[in-house]
C-alpha atoms as a PDB file:
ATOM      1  CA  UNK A   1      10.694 -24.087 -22.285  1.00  0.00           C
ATOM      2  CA  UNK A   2       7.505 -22.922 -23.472  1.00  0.00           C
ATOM      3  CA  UNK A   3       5.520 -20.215 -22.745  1.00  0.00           C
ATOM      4  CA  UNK A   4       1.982 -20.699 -23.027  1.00  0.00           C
ATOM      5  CA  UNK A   5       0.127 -17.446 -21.192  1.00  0.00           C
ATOM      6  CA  UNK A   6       0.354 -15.238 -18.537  1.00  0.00           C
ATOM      7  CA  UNK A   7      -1.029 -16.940 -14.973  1.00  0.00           C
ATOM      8  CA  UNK A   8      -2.151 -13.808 -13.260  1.00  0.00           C
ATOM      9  CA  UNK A   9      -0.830 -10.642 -12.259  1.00  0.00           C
ATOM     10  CA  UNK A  10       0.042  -9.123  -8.496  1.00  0.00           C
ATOM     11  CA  UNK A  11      -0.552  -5.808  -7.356  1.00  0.00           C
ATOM     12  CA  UNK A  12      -0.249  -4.009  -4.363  1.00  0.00           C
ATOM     13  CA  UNK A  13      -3.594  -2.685  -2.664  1.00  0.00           C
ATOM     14  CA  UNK A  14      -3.880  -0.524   0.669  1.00  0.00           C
ATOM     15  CA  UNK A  15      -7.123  -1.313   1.834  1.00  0.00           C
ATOM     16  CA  UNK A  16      -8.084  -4.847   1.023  1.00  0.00           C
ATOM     17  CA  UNK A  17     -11.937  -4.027   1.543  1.00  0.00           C
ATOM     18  CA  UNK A  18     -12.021  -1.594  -0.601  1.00  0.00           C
ATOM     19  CA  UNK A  19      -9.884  -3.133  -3.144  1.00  0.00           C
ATOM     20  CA  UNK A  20     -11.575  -6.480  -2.787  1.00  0.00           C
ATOM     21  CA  UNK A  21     -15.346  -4.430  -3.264  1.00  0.00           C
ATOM     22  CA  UNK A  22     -13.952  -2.848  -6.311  1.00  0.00           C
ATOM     23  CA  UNK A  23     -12.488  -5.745  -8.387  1.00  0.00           C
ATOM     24  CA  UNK A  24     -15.202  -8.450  -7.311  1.00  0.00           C
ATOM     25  CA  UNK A  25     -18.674  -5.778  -6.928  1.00  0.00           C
ATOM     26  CA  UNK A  26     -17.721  -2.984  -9.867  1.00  0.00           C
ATOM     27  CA  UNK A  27     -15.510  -5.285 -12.015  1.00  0.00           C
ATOM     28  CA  UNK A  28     -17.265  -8.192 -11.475  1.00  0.00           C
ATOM     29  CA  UNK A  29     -14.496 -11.161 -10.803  1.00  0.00           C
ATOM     30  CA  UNK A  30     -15.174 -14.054  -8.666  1.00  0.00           C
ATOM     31  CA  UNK A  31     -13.017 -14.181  -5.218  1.00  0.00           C
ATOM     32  CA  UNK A  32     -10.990 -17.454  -6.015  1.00  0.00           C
ATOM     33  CA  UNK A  33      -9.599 -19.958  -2.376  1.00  0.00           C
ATOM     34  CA  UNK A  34      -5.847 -19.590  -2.245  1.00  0.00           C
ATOM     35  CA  UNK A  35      -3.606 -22.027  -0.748  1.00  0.00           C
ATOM     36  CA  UNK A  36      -4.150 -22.199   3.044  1.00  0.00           C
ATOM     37  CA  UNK A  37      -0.140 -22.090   4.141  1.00  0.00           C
ATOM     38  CA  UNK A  38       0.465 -18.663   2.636  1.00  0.00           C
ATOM     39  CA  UNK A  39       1.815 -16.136   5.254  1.00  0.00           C
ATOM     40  CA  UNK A  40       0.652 -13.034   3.689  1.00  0.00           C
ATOM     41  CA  UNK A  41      -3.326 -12.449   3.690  1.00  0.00           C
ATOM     42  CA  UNK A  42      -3.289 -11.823  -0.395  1.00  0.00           C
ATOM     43  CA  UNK A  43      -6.672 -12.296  -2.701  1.00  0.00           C
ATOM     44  CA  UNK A  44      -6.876 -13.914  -5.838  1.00  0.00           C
ATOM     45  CA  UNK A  45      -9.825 -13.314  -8.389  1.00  0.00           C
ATOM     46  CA  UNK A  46     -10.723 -15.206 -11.329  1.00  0.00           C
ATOM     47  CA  UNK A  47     -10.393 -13.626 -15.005  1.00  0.00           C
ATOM     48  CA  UNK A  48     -11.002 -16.303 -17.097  1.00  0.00           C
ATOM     49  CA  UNK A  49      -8.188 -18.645 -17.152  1.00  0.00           C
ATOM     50  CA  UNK A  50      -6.098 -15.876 -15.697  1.00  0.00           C
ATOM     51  CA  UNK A  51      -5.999 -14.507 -11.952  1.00  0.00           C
ATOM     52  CA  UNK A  52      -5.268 -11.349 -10.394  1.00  0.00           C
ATOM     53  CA  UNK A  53      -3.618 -11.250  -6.660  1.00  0.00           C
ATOM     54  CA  UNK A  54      -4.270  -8.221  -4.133  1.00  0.00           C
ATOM     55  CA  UNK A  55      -1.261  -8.105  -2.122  1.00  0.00           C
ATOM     56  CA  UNK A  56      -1.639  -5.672   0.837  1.00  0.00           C
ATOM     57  CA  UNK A  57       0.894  -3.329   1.616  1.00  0.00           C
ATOM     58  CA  UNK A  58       1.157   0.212   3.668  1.00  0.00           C
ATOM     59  CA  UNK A  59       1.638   2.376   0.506  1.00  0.00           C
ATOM     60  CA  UNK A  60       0.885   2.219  -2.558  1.00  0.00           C
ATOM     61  CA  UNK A  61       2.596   1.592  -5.469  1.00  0.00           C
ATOM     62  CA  UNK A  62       4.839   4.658  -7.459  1.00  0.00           C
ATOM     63  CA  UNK A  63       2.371   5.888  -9.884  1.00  0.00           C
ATOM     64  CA  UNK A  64       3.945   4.844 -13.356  1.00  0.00           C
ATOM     65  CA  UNK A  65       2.609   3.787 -16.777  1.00  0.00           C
ATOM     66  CA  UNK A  66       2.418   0.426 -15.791  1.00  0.00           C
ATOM     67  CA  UNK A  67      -0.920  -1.356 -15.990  1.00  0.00           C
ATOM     68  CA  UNK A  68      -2.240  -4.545 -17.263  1.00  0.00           C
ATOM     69  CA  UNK A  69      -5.102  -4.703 -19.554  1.00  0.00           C
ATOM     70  CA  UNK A  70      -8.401  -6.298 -19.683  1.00  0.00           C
ATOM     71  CA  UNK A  71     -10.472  -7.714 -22.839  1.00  0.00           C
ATOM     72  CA  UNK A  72     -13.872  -6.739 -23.282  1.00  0.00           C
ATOM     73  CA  UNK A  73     -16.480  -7.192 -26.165  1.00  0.00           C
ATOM     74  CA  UNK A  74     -17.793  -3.664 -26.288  1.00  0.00           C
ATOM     75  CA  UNK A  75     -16.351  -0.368 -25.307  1.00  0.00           C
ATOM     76  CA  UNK A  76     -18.695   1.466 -25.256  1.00  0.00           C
ATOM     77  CA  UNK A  77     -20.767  -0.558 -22.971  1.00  0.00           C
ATOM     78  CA  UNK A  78     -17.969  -0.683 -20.302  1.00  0.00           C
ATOM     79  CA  UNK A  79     -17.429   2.958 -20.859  1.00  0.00           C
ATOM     80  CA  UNK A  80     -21.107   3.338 -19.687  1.00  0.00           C
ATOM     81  CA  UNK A  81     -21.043   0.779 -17.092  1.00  0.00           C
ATOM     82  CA  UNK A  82     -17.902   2.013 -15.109  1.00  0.00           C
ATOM     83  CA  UNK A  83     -18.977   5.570 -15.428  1.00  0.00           C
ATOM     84  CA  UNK A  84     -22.309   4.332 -13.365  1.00  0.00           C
ATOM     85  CA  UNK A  85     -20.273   3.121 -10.585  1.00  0.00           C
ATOM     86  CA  UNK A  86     -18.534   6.110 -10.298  1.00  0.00           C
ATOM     87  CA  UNK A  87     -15.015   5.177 -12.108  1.00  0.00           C
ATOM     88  CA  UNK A  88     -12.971   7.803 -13.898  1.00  0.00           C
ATOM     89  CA  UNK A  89     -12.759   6.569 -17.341  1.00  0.00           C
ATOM     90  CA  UNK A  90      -9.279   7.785 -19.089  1.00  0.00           C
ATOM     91  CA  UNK A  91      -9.725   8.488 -22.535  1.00  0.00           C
ATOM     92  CA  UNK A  92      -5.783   7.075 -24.784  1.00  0.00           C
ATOM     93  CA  UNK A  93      -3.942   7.011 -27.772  1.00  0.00           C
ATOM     94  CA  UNK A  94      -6.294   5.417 -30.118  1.00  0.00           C
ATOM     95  CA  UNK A  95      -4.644   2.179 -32.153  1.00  0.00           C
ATOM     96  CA  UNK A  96      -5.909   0.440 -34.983  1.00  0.00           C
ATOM     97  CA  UNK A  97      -8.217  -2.245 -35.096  1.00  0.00           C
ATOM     98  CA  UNK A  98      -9.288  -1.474 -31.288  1.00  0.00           C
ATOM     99  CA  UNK A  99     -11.386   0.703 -29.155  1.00  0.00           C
ATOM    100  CA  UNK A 100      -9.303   1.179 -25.157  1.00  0.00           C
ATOM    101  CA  UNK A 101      -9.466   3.258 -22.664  1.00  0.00           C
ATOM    102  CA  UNK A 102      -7.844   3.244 -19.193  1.00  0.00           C
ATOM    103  CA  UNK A 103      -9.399   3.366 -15.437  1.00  0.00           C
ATOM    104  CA  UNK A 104      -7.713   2.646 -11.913  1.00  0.00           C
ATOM    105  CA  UNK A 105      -8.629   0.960  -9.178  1.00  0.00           C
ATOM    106  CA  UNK A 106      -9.154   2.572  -5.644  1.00  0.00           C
ATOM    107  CA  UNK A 107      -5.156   2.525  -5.245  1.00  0.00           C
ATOM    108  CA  UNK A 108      -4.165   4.238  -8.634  1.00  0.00           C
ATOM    109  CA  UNK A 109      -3.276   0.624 -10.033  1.00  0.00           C
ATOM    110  CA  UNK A 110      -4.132   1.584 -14.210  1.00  0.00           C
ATOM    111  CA  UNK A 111      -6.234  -0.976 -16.165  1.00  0.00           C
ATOM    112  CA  UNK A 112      -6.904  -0.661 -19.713  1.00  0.00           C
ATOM    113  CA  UNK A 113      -9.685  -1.828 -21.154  1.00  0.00           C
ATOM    114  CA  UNK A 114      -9.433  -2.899 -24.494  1.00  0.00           C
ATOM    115  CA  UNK A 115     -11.767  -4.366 -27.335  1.00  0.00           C
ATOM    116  CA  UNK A 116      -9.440  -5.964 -30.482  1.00  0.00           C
ATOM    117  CA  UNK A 117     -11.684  -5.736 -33.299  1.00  0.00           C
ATOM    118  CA  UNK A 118      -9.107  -8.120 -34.785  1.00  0.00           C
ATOM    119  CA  UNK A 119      -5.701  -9.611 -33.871  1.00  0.00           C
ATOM    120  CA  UNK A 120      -2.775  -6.927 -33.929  1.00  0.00           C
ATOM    121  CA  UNK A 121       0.032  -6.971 -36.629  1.00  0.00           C
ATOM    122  CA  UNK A 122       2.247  -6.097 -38.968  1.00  0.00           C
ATOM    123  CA  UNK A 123       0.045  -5.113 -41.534  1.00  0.00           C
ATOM    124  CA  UNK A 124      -2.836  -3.503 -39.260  1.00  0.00           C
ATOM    125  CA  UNK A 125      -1.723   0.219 -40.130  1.00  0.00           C
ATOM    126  CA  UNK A 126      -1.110  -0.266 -43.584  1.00  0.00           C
ATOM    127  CA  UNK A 127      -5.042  -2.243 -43.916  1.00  0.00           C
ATOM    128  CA  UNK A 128      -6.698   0.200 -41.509  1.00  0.00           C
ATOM    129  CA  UNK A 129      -5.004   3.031 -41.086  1.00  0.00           C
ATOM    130  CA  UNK A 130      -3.471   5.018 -38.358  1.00  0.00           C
ATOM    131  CA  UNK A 131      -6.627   6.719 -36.155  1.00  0.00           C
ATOM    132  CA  UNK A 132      -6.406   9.796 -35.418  1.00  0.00           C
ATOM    133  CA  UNK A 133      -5.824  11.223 -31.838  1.00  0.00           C
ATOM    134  CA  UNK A 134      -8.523  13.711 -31.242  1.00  0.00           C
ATOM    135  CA  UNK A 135      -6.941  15.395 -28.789  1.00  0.00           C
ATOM    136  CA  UNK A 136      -5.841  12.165 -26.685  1.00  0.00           C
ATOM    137  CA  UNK A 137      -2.778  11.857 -24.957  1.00  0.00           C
ATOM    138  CA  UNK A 138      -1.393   8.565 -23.393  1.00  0.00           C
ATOM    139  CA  UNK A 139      -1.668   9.148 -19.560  1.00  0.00           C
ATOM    140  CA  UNK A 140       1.712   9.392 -18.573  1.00  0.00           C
ATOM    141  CA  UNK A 141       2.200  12.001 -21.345  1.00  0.00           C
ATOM    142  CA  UNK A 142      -0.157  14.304 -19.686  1.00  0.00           C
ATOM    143  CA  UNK A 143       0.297  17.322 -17.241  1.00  0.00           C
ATOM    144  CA  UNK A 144       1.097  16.398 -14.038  1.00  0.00           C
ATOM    145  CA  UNK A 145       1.644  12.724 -14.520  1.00  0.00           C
ATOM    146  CA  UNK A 146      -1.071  10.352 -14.633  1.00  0.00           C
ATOM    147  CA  UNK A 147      -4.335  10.754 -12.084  1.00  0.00           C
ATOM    148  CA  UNK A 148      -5.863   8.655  -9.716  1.00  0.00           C
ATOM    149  CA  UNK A 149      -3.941   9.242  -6.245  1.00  0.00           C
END
């Protein structure tokens, strides 16, 4: 067996409208057909050669540290961008050799957003150095648990 990428990911959503507004109007994916003789009314959106599936459900999911994370090629830019359309940007732990930050979609679902200045390794520390954490905390570390619902 070989491995060769990850396909998409699933998560659960409690309003598909609003969940299907965010990811295809503020994050900007395109609403991909999926097969016509599935029972359940999920949504698939394009991320490259990746998807990700909105599968409805009556609650949402336990809030948890568990996210999956998006590559962009500036920060900055999508710092500025999703604070426009009214997203809570998250600052994190800052790692070496990239710039991330986290945000959640209208059901508390966390995304991080990262930019990899270069490819992560063993010798990334030692080369650039461990950054310093200002202040930041990684979201589940924080009082109260992490936000969004």
């Amino acid at each position: 067996m070989t491995l060769s990428g990850i396909h998409h990911v699933s998560i659960l959503v409690t309003d598909m409208a609003r969940s299907v507004d965010f990811y295809s109007r503020v994050l900007g994916l395109k609403e991909v057909k999926r097969p016509t003789n599935f029972t359940v009314s999920v949504r698939w959106f394009e991320l490259g050669a990746s998807q990700i599936h909105l599968i409805p459900s009556a609650a949402a999911d336990t809030i948890s540290p568990r996210h999956f994370a998006l590559h962009v090629d500036d920060c900055n830019a999508a710092r500025e961008y999703l604070r426009e359309h009214a997203v809570d940007v998250r600052e994190t732990e800052p790692i070496a050799g990239a710039d991330r930050f986290f945000i959640a979609d209208p059901d508390g679902n966390n995304i991080e957003i990262i930019h990899w200045f270069r490819p992560w390794d063993e010798t990334s520390e030692a080369e650039l150095g461990v950054p310093r954490s200002q202040g930041r905390q990684l979201a589940s570390q924080l009082p109260g648990g992490l936000p969004g619902r």
